[in-house]
N, C-alpha and C. Protein backbone atom coordinates (compact mmCIF):
# COMPACT_ATOMS: atom_id res chain seq x y z
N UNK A 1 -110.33 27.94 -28.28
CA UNK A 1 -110.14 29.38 -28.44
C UNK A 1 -108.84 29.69 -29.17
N UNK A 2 -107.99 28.77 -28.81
CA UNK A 2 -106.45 29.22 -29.34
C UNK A 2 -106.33 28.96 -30.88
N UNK A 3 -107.28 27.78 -31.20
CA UNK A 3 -107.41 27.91 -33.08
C UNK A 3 -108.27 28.43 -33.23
N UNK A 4 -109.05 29.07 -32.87
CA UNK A 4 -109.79 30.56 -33.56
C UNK A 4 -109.13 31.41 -33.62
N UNK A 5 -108.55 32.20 -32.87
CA UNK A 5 -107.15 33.18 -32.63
C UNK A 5 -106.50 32.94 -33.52
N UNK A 6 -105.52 31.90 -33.58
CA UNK A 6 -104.51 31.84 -34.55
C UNK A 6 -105.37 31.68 -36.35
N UNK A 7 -106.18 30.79 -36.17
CA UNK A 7 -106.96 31.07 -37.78
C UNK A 7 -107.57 32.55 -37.98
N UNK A 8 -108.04 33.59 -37.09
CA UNK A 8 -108.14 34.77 -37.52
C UNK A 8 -106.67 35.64 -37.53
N UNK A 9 -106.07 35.59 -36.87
CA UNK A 9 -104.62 36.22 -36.69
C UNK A 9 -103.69 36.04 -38.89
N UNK A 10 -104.46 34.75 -38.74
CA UNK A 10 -103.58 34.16 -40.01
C UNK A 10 -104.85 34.41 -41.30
N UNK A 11 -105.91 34.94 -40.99
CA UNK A 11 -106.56 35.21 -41.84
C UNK A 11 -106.10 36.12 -42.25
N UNK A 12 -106.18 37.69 -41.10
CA UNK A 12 -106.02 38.49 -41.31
C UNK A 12 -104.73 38.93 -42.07
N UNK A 13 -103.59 38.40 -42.04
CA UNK A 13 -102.43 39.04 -42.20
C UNK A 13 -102.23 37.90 -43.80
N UNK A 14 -103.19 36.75 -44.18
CA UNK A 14 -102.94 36.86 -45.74
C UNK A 14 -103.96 37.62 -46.68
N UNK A 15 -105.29 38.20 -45.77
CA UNK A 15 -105.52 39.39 -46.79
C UNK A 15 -105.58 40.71 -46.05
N UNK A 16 -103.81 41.01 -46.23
CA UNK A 16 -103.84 42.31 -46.46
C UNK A 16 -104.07 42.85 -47.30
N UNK A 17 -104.56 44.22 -47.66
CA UNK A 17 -105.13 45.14 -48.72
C UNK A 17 -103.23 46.08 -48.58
N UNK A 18 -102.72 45.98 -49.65
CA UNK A 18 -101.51 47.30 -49.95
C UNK A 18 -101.62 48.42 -48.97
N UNK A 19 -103.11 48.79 -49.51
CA UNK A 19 -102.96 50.47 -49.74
C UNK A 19 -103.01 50.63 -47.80
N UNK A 20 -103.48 49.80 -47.20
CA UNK A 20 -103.96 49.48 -45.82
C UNK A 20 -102.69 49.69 -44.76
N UNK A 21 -101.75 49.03 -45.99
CA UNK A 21 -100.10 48.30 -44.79
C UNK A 21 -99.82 49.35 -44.21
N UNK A 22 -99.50 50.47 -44.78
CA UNK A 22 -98.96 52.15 -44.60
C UNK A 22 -99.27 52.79 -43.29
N UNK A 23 -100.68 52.96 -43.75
CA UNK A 23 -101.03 53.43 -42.10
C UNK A 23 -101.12 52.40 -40.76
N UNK A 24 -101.47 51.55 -41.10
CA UNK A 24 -101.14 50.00 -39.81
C UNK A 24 -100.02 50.20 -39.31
N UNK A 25 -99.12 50.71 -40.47
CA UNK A 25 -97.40 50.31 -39.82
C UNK A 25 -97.21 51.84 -39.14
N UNK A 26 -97.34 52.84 -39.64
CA UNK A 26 -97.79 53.95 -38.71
C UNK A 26 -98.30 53.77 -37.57
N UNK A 27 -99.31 53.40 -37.51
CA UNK A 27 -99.92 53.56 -35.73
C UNK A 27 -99.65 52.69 -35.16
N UNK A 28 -98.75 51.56 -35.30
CA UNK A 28 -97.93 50.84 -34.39
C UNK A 28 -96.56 51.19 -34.02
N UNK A 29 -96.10 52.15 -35.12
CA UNK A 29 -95.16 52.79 -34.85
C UNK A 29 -95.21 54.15 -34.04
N UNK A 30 -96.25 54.71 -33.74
CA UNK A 30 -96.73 55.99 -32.99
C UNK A 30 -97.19 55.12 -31.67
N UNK A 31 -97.54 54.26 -31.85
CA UNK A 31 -97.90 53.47 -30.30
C UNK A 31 -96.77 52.88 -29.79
N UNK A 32 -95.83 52.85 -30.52
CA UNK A 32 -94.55 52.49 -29.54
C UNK A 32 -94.34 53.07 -28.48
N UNK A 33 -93.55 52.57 -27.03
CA UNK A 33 -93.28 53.43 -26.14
C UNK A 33 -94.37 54.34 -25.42
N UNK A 34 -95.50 54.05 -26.04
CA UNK A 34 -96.67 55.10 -25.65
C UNK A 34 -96.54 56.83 -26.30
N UNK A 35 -96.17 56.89 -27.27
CA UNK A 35 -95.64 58.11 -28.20
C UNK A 35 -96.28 58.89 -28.09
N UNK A 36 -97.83 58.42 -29.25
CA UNK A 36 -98.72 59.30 -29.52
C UNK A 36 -99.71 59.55 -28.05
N UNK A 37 -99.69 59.21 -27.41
CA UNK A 37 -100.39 59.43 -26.03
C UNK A 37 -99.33 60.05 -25.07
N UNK A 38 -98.30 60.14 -25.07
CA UNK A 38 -97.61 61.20 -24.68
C UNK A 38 -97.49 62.78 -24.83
N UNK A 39 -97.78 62.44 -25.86
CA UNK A 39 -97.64 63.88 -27.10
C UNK A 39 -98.88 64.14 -26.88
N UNK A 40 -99.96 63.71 -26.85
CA UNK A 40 -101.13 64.09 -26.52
C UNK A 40 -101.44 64.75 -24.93
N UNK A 41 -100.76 63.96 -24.06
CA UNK A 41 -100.93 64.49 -22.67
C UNK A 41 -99.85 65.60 -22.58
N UNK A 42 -99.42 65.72 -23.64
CA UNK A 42 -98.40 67.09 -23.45
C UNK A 42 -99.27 68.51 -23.69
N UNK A 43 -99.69 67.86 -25.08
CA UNK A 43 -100.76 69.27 -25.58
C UNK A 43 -101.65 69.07 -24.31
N UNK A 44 -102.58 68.27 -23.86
CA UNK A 44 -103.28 68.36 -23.13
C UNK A 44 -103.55 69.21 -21.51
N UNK A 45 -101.56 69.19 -21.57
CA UNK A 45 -101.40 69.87 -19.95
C UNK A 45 -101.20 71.12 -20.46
N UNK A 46 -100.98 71.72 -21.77
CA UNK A 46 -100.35 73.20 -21.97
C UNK A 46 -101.88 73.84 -22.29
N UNK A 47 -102.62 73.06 -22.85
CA UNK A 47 -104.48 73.28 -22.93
C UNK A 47 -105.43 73.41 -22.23
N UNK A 48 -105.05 72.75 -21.01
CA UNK A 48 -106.01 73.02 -19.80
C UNK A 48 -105.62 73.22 -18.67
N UNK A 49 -104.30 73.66 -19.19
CA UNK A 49 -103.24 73.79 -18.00
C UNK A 49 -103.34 73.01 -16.56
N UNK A 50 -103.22 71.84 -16.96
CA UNK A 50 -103.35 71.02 -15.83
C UNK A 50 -102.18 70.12 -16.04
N UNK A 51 -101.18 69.99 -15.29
CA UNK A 51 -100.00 69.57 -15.50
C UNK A 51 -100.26 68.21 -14.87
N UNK A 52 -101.03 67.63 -14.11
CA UNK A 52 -101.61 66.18 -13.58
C UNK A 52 -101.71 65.72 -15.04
N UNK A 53 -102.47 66.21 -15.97
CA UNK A 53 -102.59 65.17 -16.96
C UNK A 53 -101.37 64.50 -17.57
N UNK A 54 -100.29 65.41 -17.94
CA UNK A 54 -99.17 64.73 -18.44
C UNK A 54 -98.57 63.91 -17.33
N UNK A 55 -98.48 63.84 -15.88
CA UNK A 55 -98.03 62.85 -15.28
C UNK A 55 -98.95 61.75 -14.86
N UNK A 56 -100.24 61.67 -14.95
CA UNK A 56 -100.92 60.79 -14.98
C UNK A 56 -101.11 59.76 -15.94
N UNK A 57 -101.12 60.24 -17.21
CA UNK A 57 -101.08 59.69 -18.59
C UNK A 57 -99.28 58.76 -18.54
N UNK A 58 -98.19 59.61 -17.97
CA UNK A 58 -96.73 59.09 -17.55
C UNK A 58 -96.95 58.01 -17.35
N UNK A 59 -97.26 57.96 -16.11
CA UNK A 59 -97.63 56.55 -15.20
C UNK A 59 -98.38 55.68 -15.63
N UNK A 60 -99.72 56.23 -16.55
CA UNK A 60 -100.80 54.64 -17.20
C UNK A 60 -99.67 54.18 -18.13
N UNK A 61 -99.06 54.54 -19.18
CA UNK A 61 -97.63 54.07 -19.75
C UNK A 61 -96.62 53.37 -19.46
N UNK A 62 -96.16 54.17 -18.22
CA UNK A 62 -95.52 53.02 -18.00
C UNK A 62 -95.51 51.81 -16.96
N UNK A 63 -96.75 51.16 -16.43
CA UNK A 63 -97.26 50.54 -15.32
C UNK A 63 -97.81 49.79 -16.26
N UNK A 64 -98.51 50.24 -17.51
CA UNK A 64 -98.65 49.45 -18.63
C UNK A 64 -98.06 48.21 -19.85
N UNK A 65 -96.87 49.31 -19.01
CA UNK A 65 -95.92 48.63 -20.56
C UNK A 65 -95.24 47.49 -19.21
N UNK A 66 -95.08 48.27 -18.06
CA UNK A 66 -94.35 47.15 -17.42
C UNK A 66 -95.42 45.82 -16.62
N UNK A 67 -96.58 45.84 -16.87
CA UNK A 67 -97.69 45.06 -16.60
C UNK A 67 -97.44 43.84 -17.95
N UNK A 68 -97.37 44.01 -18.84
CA UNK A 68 -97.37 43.56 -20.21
C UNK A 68 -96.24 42.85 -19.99
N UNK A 69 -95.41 43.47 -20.15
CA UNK A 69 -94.02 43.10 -20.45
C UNK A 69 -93.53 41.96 -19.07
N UNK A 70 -94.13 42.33 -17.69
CA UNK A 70 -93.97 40.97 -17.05
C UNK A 70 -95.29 39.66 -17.15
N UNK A 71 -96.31 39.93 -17.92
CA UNK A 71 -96.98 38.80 -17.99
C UNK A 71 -96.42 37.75 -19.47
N UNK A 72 -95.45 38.85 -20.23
CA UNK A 72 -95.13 38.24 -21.39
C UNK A 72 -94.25 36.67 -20.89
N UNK A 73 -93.29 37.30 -19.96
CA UNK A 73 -92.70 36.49 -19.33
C UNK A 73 -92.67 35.87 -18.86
N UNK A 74 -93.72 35.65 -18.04
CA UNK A 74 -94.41 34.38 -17.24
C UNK A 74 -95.27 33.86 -18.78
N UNK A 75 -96.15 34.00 -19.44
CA UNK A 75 -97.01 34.00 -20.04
C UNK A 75 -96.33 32.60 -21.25
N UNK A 76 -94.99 33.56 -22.09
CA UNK A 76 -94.04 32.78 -23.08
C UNK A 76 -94.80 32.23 -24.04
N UNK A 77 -95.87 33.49 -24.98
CA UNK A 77 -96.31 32.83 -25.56
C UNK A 77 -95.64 33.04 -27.35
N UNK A 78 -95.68 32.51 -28.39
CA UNK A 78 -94.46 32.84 -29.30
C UNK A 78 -95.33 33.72 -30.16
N UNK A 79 -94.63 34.49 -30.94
CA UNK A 79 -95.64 35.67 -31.73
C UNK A 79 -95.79 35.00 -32.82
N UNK A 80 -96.91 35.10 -33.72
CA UNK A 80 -97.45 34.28 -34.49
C UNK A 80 -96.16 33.75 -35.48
N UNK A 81 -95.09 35.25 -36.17
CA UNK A 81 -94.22 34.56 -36.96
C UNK A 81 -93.18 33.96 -36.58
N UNK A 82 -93.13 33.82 -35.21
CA UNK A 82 -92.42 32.23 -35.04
C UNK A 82 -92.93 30.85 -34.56
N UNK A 83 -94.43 31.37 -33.96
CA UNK A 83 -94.96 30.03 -34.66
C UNK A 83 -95.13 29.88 -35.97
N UNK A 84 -95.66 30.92 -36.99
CA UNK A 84 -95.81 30.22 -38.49
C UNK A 84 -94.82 31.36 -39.28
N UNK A 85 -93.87 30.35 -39.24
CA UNK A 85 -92.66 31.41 -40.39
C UNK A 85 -92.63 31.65 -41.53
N UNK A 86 -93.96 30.57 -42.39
CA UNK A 86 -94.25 31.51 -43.93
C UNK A 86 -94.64 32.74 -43.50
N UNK A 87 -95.20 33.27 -42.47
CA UNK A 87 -96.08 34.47 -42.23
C UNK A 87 -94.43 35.94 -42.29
N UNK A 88 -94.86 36.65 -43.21
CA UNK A 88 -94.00 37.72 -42.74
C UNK A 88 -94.33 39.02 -42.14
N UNK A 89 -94.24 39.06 -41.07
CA UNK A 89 -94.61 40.75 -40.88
C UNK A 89 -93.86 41.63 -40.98
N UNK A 90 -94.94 42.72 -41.34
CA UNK A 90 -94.71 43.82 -41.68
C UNK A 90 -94.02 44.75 -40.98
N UNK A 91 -93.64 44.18 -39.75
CA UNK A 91 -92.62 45.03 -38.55
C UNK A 91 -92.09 43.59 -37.95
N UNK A 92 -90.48 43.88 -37.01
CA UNK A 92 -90.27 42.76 -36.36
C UNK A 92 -89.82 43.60 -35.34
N UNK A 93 -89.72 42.47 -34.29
CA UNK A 93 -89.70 43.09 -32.88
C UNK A 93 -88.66 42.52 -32.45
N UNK A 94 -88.20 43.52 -30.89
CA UNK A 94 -86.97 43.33 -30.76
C UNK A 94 -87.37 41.66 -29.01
N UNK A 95 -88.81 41.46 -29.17
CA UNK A 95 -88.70 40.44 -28.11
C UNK A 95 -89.89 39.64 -28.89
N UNK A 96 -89.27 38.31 -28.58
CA UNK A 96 -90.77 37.18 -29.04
C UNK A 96 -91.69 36.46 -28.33
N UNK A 97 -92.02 37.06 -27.57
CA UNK A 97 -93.14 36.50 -26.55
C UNK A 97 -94.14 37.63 -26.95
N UNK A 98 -95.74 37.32 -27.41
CA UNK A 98 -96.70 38.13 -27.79
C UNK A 98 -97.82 38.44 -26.63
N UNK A 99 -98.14 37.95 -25.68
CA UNK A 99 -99.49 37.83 -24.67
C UNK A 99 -99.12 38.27 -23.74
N UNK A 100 -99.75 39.62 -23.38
CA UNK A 100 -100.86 40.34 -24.04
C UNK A 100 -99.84 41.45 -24.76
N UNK A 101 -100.42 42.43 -25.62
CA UNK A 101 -100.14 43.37 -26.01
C UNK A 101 -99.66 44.64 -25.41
N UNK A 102 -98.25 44.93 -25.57
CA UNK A 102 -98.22 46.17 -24.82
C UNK A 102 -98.46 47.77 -25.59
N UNK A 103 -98.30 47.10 -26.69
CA UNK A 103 -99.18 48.72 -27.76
C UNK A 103 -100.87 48.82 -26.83
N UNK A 104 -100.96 47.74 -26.75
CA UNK A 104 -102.81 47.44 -26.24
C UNK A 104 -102.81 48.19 -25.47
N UNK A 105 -102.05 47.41 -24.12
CA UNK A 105 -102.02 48.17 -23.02
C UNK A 105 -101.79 49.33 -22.65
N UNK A 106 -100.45 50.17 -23.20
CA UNK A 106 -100.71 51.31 -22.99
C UNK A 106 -101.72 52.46 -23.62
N UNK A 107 -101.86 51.66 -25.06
CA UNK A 107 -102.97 52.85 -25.44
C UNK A 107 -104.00 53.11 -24.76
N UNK A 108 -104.90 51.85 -24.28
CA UNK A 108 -105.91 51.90 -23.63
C UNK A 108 -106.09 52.53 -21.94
N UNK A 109 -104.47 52.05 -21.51
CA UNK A 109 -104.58 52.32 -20.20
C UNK A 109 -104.00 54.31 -20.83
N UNK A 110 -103.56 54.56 -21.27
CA UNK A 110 -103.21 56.21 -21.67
C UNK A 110 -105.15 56.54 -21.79
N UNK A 111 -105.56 55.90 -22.87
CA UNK A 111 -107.01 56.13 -23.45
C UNK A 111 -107.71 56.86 -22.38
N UNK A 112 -107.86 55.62 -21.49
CA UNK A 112 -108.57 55.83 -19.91
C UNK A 112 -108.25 56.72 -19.26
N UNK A 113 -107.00 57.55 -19.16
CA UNK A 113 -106.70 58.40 -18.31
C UNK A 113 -106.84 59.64 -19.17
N UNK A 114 -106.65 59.90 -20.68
CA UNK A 114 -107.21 60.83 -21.02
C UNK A 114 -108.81 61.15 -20.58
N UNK A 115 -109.47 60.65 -21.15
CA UNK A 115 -110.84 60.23 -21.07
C UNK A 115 -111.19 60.96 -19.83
N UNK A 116 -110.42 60.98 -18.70
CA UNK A 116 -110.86 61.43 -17.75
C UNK A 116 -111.05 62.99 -17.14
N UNK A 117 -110.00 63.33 -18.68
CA UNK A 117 -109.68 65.03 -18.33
C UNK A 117 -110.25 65.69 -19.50
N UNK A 118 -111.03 64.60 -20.92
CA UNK A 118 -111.58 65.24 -21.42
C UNK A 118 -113.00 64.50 -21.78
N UNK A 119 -113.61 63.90 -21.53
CA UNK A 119 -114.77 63.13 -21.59
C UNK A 119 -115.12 63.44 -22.79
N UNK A 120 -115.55 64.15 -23.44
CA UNK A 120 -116.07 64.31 -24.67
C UNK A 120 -114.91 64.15 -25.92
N UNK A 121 -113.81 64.36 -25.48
CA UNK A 121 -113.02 63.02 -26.38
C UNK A 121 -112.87 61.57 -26.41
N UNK A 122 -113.36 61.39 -25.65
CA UNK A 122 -112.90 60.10 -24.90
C UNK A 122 -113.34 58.82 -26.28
N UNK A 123 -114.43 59.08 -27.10
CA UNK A 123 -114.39 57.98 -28.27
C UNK A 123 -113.81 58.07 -29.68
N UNK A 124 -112.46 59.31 -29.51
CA UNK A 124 -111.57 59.59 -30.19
C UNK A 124 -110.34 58.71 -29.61
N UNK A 125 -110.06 58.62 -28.03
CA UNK A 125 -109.48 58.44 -27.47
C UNK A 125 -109.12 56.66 -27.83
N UNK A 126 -110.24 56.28 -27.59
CA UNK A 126 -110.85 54.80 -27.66
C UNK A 126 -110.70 54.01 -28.96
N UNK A 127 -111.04 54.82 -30.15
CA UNK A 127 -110.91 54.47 -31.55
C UNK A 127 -109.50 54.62 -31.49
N UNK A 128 -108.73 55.51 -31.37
CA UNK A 128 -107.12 55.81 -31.44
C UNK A 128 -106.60 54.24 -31.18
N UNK A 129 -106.99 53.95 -29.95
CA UNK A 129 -106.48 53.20 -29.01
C UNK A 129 -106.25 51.97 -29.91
N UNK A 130 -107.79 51.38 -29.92
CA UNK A 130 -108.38 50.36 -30.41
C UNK A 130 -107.23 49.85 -32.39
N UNK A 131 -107.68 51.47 -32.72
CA UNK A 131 -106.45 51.01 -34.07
C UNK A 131 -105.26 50.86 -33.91
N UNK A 132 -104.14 51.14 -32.59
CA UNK A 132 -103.53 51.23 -32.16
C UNK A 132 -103.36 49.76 -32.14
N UNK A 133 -104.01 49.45 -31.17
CA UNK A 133 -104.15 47.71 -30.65
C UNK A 133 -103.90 46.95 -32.46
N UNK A 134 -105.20 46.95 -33.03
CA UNK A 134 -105.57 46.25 -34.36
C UNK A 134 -104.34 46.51 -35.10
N UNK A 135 -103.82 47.16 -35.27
CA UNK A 135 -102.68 47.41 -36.10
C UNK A 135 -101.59 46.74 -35.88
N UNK A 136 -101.42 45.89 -34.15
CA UNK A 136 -100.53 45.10 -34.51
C UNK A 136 -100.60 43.67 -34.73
N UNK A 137 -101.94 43.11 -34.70
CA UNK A 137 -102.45 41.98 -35.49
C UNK A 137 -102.35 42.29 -37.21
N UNK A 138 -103.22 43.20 -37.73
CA UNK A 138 -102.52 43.59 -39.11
C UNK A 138 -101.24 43.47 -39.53
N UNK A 139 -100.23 43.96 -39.20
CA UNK A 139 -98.91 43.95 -39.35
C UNK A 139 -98.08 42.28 -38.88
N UNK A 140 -98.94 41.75 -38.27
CA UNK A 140 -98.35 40.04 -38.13
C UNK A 140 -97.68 39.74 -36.83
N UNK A 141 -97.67 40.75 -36.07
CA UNK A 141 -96.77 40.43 -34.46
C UNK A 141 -97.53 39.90 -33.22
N UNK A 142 -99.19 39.96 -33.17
CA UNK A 142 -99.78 39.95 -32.22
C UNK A 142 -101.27 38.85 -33.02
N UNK A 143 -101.90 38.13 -31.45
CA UNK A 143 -102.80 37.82 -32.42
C UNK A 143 -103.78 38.51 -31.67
N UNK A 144 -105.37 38.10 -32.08
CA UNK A 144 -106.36 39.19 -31.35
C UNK A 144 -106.29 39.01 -30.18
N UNK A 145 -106.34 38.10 -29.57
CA UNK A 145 -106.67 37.76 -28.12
C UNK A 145 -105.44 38.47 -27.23
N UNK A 146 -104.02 38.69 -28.38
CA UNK A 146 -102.95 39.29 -27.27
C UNK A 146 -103.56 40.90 -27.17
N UNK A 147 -104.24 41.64 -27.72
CA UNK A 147 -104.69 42.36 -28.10
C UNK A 147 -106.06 42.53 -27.50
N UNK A 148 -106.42 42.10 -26.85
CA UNK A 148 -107.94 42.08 -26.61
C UNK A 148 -107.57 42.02 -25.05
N UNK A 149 -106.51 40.72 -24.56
CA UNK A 149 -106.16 40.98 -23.27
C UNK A 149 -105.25 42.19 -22.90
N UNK A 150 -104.30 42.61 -23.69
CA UNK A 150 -103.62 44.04 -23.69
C UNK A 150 -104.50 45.30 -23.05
N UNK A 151 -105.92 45.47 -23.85
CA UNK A 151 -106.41 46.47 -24.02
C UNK A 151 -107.81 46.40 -22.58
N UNK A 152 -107.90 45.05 -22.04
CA UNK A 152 -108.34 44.96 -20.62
C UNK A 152 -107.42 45.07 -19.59
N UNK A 153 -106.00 44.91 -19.78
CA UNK A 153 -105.50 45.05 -18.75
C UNK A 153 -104.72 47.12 -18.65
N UNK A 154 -104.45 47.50 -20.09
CA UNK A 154 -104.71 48.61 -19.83
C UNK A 154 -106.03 49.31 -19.63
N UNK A 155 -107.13 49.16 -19.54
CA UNK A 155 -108.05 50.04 -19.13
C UNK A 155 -107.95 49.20 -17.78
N UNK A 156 -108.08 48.21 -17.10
CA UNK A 156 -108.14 48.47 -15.90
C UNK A 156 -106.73 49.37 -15.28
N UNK A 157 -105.60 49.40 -15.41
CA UNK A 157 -104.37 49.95 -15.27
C UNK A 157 -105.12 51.41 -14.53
N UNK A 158 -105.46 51.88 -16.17
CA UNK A 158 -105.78 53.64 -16.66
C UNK A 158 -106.94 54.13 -15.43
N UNK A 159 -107.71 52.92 -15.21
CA UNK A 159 -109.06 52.91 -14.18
C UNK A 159 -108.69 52.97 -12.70
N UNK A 160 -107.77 52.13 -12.35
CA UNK A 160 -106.85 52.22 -10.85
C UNK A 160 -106.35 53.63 -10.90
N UNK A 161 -105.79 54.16 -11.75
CA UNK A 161 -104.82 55.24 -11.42
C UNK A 161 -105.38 56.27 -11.38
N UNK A 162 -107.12 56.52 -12.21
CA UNK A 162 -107.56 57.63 -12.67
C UNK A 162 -108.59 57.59 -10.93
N UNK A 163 -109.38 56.50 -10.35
CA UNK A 163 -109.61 56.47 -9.62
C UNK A 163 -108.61 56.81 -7.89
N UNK A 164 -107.25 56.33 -7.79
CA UNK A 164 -106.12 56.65 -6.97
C UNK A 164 -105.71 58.31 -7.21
N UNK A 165 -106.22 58.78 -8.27
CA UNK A 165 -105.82 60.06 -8.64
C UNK A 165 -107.29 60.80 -7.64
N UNK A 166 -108.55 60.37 -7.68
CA UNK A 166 -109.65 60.83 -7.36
C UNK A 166 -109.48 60.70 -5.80
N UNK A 167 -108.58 59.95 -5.51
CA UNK A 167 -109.20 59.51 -4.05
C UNK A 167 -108.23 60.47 -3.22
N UNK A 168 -107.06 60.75 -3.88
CA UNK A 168 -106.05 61.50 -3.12
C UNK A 168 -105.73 62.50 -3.88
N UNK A 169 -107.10 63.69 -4.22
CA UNK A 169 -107.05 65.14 -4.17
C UNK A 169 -107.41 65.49 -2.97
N UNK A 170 -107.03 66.70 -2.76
CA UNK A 170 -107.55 67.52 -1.04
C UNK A 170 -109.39 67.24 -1.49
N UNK A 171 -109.99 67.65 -0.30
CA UNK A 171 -111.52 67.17 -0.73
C UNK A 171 -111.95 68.86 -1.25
N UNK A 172 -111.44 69.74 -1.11
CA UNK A 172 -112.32 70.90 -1.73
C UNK A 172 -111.89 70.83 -2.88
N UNK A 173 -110.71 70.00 -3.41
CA UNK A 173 -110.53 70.27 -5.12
C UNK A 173 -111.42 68.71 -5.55
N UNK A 174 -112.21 67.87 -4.58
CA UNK A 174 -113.43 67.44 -5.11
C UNK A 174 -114.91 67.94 -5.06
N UNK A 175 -114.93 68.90 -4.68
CA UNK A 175 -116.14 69.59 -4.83
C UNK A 175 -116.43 69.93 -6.32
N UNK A 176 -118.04 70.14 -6.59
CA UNK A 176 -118.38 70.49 -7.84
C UNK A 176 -117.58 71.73 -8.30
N UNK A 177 -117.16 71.94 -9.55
CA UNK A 177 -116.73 73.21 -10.16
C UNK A 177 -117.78 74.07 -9.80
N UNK A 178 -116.35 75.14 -9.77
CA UNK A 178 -117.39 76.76 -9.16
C UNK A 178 -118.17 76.63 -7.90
N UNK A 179 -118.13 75.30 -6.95
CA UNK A 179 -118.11 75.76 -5.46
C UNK A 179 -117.30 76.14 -4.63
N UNK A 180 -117.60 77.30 -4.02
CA UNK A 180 -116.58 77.81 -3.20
C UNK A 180 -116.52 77.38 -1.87
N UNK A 181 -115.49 76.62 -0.95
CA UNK A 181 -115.74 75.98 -0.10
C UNK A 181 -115.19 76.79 0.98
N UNK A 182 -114.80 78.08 0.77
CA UNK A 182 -114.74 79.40 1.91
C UNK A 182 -116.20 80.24 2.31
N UNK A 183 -116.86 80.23 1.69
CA UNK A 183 -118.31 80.95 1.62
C UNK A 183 -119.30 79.56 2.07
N UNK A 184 -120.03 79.89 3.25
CA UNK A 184 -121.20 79.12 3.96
C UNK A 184 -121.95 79.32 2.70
N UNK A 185 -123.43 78.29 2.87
CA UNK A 185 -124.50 78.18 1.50
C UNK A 185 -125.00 79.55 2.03
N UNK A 186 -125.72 80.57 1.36
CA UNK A 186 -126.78 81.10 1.96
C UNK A 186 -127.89 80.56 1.76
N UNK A 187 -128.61 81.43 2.61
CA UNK A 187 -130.04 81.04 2.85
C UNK A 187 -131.16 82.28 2.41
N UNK A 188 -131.59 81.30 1.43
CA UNK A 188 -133.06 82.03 0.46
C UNK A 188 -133.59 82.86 1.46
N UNK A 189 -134.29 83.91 1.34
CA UNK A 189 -135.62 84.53 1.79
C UNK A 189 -136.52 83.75 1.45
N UNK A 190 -137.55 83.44 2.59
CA UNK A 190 -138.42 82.75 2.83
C UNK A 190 -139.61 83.80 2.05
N UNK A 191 -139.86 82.41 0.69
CA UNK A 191 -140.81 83.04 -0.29
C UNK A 191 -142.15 84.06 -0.22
């Protein structure tokens, strides 16, 4: 598995396309820190005025980044351009241990917790994510597999928290929308 990885990792990053580099280096740079999914759960809480979303989305971020960032460490695996130093990428980082991805992780684990407050974004959410992830194999820092495990360990992350979020609302703010849980059901007239 590990020379498939590294022969696609090293495929990919000697045919880059120019016109391609620009935006790659963009959305790894908006996935830093969990940026663009911040900024998103910002609009998101002033939009549906639900102020849970921006602290929920908080937390898949950073449980994400710090999930990542301690498996890197146990993990010690070297990012492709210091295993192969003809390779130059297109961004350098300020740590060299690559497995798993923490662009991965938080996008996906952010992804997931959007997803949950808007479902019918949710394969905007996912694509975001996903180029998010790919973009830093493109750019030369990650290979797929750091990236592939990144983006499972943030959606399970985003999945714990969105579920821990479900389990500890009061139970009438789990009732269906628009039931009122002060008013008994009535009862039909008998046809």
């Amino acid at each position: 598995m590990t020379a498939i990885d590294e022969h696609l990792q090293r495929w990919v990053v000697e045919h880059r396309v120019d016109v391609l580099d620009s935006p790659f280096i963009a959305l790894s740079h908006i996935g830093s820190f969990g940026l663009v999914w911040l900024i998103a759960a910002a609009v998101g809480t002033v939009v549906w005025r639900r102020p849970e979303v921006l602290l929920l989305t908080t937390a898949a971020v950073v449980f994400a980044d710090a999930a990542a960032l301690a498996l890197k460490l146990f993990i010690e695996r070297p990012r492709p351009y210091v295993r192969f130093p003809e390779q130059e990428p297109l961004l350098h980082t300020a740590f060299d241990y690559s497995l798993p991805s923490g662009h991965a992780a938080t996008s996906f684990a952010a992804a997931t917790v959007l997803t949950r407050f808007a479902p019918r974004l949710g394969p905007a959410f996912f694509v975001l994510a996903a180029a998010v992830a790919w973009s830093r194999v493109y750019v030369g820092v990650h290979y797929p597999s750091d990236v592939l495990l990144g983006a499972l360990l943030g959606t399970a992350i985003g999945a714990a928290l969105v579920w821990l979020e479900e389990r500890t609302k009061p139970a009438r703010a789990r009732r269906r929308p628009g039931a009122d849980p002060q008013r008994s059901p009535q009862r039909q007239p008998p046809g």
